[in-house]
Protein backbone atom coordinates (compact mmCIF):
# COMPACT_ATOMS: atom_id res chain seq x y z
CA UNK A 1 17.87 8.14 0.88
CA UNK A 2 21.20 5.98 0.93
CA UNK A 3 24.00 8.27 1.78
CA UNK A 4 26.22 6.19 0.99
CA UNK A 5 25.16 6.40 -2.84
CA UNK A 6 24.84 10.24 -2.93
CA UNK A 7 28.81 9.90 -1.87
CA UNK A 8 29.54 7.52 -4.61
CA UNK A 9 27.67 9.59 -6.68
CA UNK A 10 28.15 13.12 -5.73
CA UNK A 11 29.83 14.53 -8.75
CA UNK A 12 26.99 13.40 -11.12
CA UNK A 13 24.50 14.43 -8.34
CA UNK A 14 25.68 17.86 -8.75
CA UNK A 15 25.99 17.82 -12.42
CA UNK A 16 22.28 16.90 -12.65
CA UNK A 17 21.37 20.01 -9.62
CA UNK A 18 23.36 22.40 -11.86
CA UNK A 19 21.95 21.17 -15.04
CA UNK A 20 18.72 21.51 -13.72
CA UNK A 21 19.13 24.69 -12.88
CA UNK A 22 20.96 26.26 -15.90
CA UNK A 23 17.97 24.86 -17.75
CA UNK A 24 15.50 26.76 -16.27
CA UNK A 25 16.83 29.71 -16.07
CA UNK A 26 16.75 29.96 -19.71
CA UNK A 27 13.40 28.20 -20.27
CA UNK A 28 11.91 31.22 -17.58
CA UNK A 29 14.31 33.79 -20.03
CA UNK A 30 12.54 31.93 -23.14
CA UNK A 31 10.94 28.72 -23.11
CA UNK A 32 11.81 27.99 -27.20
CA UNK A 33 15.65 28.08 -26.30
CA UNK A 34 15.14 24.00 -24.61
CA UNK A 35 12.77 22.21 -26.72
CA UNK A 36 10.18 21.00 -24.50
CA UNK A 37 10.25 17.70 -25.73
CA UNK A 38 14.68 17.67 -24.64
CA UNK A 39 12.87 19.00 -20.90
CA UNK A 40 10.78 16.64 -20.53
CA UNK A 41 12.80 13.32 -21.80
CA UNK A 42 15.31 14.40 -19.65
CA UNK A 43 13.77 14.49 -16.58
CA UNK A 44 12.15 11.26 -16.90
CA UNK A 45 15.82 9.77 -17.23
CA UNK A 46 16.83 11.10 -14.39
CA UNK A 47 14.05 9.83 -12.40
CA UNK A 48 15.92 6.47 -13.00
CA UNK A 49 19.03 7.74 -11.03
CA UNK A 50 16.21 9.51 -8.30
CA UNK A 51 14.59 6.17 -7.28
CA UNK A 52 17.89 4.32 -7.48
CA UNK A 53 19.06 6.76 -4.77
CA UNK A 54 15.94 5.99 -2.42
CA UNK A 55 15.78 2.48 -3.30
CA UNK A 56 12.75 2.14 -4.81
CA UNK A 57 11.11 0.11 -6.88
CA UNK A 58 8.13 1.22 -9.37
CA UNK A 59 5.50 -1.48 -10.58
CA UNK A 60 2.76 -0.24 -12.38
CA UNK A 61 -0.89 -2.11 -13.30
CA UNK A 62 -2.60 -1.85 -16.08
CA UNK A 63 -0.93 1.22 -17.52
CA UNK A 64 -2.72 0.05 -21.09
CA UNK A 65 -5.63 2.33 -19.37
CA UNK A 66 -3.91 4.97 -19.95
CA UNK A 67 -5.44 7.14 -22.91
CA UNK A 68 -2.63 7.01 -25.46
CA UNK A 69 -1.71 10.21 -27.48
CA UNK A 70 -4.18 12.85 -25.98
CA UNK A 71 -4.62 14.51 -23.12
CA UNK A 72 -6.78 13.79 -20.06
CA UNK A 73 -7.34 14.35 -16.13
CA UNK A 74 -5.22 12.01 -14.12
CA UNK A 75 -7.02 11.95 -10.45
CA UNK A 76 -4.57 10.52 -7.95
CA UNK A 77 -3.69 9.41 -3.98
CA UNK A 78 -1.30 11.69 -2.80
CA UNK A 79 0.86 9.82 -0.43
CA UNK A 80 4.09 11.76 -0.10
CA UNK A 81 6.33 14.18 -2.63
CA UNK A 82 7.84 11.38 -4.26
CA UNK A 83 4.49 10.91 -6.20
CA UNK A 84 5.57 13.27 -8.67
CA UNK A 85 8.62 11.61 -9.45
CA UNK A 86 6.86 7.60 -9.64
CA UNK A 87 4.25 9.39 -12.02
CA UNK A 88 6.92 11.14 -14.48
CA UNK A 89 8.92 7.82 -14.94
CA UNK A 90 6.08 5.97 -15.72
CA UNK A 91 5.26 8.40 -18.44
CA UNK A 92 5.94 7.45 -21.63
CA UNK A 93 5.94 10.30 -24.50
CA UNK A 94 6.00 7.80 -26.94
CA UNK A 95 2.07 6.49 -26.08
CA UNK A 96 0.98 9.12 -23.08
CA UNK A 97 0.57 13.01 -23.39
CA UNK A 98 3.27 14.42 -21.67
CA UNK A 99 2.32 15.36 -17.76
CA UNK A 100 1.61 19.02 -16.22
CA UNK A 101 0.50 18.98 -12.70
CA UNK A 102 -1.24 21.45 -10.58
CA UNK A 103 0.48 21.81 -7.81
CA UNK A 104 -0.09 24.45 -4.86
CA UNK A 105 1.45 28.09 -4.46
CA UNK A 106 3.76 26.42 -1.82
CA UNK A 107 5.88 24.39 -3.82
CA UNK A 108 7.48 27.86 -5.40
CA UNK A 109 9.52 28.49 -2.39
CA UNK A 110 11.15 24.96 -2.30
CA UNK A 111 14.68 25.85 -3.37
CA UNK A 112 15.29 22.19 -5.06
CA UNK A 113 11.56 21.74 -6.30
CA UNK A 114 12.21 25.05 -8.38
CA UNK A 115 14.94 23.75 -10.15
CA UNK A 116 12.40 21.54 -12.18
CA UNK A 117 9.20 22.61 -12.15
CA UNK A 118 9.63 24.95 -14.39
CA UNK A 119 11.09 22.78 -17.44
CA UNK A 120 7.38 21.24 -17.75
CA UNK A 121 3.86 22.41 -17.20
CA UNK A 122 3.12 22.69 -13.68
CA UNK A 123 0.38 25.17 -12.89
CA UNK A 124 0.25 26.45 -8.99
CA UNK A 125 -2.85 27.12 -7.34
CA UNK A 126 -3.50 29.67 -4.46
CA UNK A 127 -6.01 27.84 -2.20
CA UNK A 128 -7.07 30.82 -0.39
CA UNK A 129 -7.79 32.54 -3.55
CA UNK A 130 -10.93 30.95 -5.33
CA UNK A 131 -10.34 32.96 -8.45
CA UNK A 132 -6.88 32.04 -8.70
CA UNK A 133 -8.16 28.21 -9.14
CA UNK A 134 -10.69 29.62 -12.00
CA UNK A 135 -7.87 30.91 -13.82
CA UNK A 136 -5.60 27.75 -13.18
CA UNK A 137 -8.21 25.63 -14.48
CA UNK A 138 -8.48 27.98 -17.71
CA UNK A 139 -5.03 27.47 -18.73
CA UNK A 140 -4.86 23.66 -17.46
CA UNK A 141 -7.92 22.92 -19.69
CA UNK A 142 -5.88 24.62 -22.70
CA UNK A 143 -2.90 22.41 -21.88
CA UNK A 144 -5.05 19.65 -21.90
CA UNK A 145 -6.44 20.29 -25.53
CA UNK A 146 -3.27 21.94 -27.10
CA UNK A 147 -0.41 20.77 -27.28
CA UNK A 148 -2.22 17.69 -25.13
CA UNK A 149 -1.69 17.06 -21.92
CA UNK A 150 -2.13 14.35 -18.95
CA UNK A 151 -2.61 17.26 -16.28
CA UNK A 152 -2.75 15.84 -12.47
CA UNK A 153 -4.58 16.73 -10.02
CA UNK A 154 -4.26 15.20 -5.87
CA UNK A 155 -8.12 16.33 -5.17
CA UNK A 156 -6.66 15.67 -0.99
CA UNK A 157 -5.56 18.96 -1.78
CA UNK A 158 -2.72 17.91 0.49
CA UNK A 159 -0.31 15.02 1.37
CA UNK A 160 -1.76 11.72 3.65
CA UNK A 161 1.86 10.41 4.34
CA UNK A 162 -0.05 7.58 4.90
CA UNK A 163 -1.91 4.62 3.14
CA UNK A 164 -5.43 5.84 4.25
CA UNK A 165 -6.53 8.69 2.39
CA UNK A 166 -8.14 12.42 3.20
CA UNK A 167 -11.59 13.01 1.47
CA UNK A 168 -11.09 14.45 -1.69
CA UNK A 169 -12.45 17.82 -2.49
CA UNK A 170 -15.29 17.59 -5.23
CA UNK A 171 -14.00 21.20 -6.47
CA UNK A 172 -10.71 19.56 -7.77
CA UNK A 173 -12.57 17.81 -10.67
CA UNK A 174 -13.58 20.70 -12.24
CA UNK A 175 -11.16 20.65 -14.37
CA UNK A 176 -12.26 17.64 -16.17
CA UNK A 177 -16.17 18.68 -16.58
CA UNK A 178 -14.41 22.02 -18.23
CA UNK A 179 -11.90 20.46 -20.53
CA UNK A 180 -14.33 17.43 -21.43
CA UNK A 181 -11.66 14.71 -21.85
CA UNK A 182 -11.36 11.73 -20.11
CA UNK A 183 -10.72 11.22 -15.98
CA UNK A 184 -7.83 8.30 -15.17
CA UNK A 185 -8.32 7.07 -11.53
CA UNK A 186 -4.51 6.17 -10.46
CA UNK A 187 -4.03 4.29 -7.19
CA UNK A 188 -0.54 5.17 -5.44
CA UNK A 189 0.85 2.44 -2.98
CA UNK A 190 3.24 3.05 -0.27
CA UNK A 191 5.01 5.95 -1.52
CA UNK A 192 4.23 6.97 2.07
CA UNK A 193 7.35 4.71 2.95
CA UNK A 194 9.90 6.56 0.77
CA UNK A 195 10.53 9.37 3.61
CA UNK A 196 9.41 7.36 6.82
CA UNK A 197 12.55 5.71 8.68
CA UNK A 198 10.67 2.92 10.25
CA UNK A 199 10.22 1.61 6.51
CA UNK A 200 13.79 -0.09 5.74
CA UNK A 201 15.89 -1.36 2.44
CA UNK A 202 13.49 -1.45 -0.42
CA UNK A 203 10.69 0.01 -1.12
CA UNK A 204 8.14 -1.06 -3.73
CA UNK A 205 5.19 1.13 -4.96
CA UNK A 206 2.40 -0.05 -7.32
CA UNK A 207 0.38 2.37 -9.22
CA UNK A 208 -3.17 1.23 -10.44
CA UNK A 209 -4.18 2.97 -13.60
CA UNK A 210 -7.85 2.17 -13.57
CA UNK A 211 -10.26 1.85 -16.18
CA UNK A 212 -10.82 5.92 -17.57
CA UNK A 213 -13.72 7.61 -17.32
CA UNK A 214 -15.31 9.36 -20.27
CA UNK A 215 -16.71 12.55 -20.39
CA UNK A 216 -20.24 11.41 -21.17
CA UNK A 217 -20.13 9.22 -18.11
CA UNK A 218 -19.59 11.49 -15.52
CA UNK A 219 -20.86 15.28 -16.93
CA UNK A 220 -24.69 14.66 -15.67
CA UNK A 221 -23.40 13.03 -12.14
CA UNK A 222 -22.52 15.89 -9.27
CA UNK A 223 -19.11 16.65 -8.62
CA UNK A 224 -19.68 15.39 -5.18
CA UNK A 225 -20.96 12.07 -5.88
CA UNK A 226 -17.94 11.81 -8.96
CA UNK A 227 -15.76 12.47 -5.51
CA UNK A 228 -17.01 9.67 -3.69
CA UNK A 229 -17.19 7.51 -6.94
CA UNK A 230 -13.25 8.32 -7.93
CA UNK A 231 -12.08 7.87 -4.19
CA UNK A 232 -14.05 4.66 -3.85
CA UNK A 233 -12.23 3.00 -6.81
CA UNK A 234 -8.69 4.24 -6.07
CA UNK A 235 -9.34 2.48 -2.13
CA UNK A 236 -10.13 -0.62 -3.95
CA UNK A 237 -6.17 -0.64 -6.05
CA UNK A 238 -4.70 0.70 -2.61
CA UNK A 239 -6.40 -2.65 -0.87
CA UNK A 240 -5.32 -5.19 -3.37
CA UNK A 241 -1.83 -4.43 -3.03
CA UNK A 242 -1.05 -2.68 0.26
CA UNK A 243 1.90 -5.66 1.26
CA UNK A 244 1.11 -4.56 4.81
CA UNK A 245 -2.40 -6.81 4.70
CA UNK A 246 -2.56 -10.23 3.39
CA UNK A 247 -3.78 -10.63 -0.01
């Protein structure tokens, strides 16, 4: 982050942290009194503001992959925090089902992460509790169908902070074999960076929206072999435009 914009800045910095947090304190009271569609166009904007902050610049690929107007499973790299942030200002409610994430137990206690995670869908997930992620994926597959969603799932389970990424767990795809929509491979690049002080002045990140999958492609293959499949092509966007290799 560049301090020295947070100074310039401060006052609207802390309009936007108290905003955030008068909002969801009535959206947890009742979620009708701040239409969800106010929530979510709002945060996007702000996202603007967020990545000006860090210095960081978003280009996306082939974002026309992107199923437009109902939901899906969006399978991503999960590089660093910030991925949450690149994905929601490349969202666009106009064309793309809004985005819920699943997102684990954790991320409650974070004192500034709860200040926005409840003004959209995000479902948490207790990883040492195998029912809890049965009853997750009931209510993410609702999301999905009604009102629509583009849910996300990081099937690393965990952060790489790093361009190399963890194996993903074949359990996370579940989700998509229950709701029976669509699965859109996204390929995150460098958001490692964002947080890691050896990385300097700007900081670009692509995002690869490959080709979807449809449901009667991948419903007879095993989830482990979907895994493998999924990982495989998000390697391939992460390799064409890491801009630490030559290309």
């Amino acid at each position: 982050m560049n301090w020295w914009k947070v100074l310039l800045t401060w006052p609207y910095l802390l309009l936007i942290y108290l905003k955030m947090g008068s909002m969801t304190k009535k959206v947890l009271k009742d979620p009708t009194i701040v239409p969800e569609s106010k929530r979510y166009v709002w945060l996007k904007k702000k996202t603007k503001y967020i990545r000006w902050l860090y210095n960081v610049k978003i280009v996306s690929h082939d974002i026309e992959n992107w199923p437009k107007h109902k939901g899906c499973v969006l399978v991503a790299n999960h590089q660093s925090n910030f991925d949450f942030i690149i994905l929601l200002s490349l969202n666009d409610y106009s064309q793309f089902a809004p985005l819920g994430f699943i997102a684990k137990e954790e991320l409650k206690q974070n004192h500034i992460a709860r200040r926005f995670i409840f003004l959209i869908d995000v479902l948490f997930i207790d990883r040492k509790d195998p029912r809890n992620a049965l009853e997750v994926f009931k209510e993410a597959k609702e999301l999905i169908r009604n009102p629509g969603r583009t849910m996300v799932i990081f099937p690393e389970g965990t952060r790489s902070h790093a361009q190399t990424m963890q194996e993903f767990k074949p359990g996370a795809l579940k989700l998509a074999y229950q709701a029976y929509v669509p699965i859109l491979p996204v390929s995150i690049i460098n958001s490692y960076q964002i947080f890691d002080k050896k990385f300097k002045g700007r900081k670009t990140i692509h995002v690869v929206f490959h080709k979807p999958l449809e449901p009667q492609q991948f419903m007879q293959i095993a989830s482990v072999n979907l895994a493998k499949q999924i990982q495989s092509k998000i390697t391939q966007g992460i390799e064409k435009w890491d801009n630490n290799k030559e290309n």
